[in-house]
Protein backbone atom coordinates (compact mmCIF):
# COMPACT_ATOMS: atom_id res chain seq x y z
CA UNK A 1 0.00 0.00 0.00
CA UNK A 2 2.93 2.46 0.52
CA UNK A 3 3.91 2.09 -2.80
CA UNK A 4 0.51 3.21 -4.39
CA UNK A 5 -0.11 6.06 -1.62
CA UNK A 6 1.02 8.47 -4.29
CA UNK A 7 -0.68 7.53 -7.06
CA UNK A 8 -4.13 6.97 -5.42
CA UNK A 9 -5.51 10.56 -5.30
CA UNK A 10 -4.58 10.84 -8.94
CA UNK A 11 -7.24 7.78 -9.13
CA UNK A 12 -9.61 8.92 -7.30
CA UNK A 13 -9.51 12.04 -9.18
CA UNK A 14 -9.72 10.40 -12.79
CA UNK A 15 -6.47 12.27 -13.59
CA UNK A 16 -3.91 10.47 -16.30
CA UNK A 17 -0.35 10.52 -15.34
CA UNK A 18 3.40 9.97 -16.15
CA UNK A 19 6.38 8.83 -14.50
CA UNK A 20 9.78 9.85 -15.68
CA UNK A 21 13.15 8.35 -14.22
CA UNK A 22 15.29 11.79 -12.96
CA UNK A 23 17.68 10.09 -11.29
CA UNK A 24 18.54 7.50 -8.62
CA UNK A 25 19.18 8.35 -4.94
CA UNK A 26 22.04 7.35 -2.59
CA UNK A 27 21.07 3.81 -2.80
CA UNK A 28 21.50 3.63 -6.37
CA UNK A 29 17.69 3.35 -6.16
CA UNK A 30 15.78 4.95 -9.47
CA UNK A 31 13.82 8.17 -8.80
CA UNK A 32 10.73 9.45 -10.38
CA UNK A 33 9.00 12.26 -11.55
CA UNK A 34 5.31 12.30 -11.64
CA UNK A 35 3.20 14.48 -13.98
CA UNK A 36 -0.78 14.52 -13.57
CA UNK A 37 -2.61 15.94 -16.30
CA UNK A 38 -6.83 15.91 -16.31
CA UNK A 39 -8.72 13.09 -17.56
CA UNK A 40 -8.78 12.81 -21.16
CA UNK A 41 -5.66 14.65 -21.66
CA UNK A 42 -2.71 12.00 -22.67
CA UNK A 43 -1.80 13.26 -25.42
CA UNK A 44 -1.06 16.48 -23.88
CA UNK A 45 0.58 14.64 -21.35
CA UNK A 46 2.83 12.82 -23.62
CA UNK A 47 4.17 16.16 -25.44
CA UNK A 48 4.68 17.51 -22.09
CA UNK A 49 6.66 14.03 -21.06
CA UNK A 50 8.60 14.45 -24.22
CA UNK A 51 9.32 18.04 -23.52
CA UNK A 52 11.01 17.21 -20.22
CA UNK A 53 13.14 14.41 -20.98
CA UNK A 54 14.77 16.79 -24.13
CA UNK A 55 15.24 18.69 -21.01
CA UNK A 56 16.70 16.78 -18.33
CA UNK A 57 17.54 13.36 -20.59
CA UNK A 58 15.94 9.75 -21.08
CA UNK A 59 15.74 6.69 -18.90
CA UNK A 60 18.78 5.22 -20.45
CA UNK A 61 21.02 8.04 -19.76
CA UNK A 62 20.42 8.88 -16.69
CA UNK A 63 19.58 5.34 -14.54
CA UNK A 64 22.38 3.68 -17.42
CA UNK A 65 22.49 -0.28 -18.16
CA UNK A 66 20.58 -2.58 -16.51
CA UNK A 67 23.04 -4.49 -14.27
């Protein structure tokens, strides 16, 4: 259940959402960044997804190989 307590309200809500890897923490653990659009709106949510990895880079570059 901790794992979904983020995500839940979005639910509720009827909200679509997105999860981008940003990094990883001191762990090595991957972190995410969750965007929340309204409901209908993926492909608005997509561009915006697309818009922010040109930004900060994709999965691949910044979590590298899996081991």
């Amino acid at each position: 259940m901790q794992a979904l307590r983020n995500t839940a309200m979005a639910n509720y809500l009827g909200l679509c959402g997105l999860t981008l890897p940003v990094g990883k923490d001191k762990a090595g653990m991957p972190v995410g960044l969750q965007l929340l659009k309204g409901p209908w709106q993926e492909g608005r949510l997509l561009a915006i997804g697309q818009a922010v990895e040109r930004c900060l880079g994709f999965g691949p570059e910044i979590l590298g190989s899996c081991p």
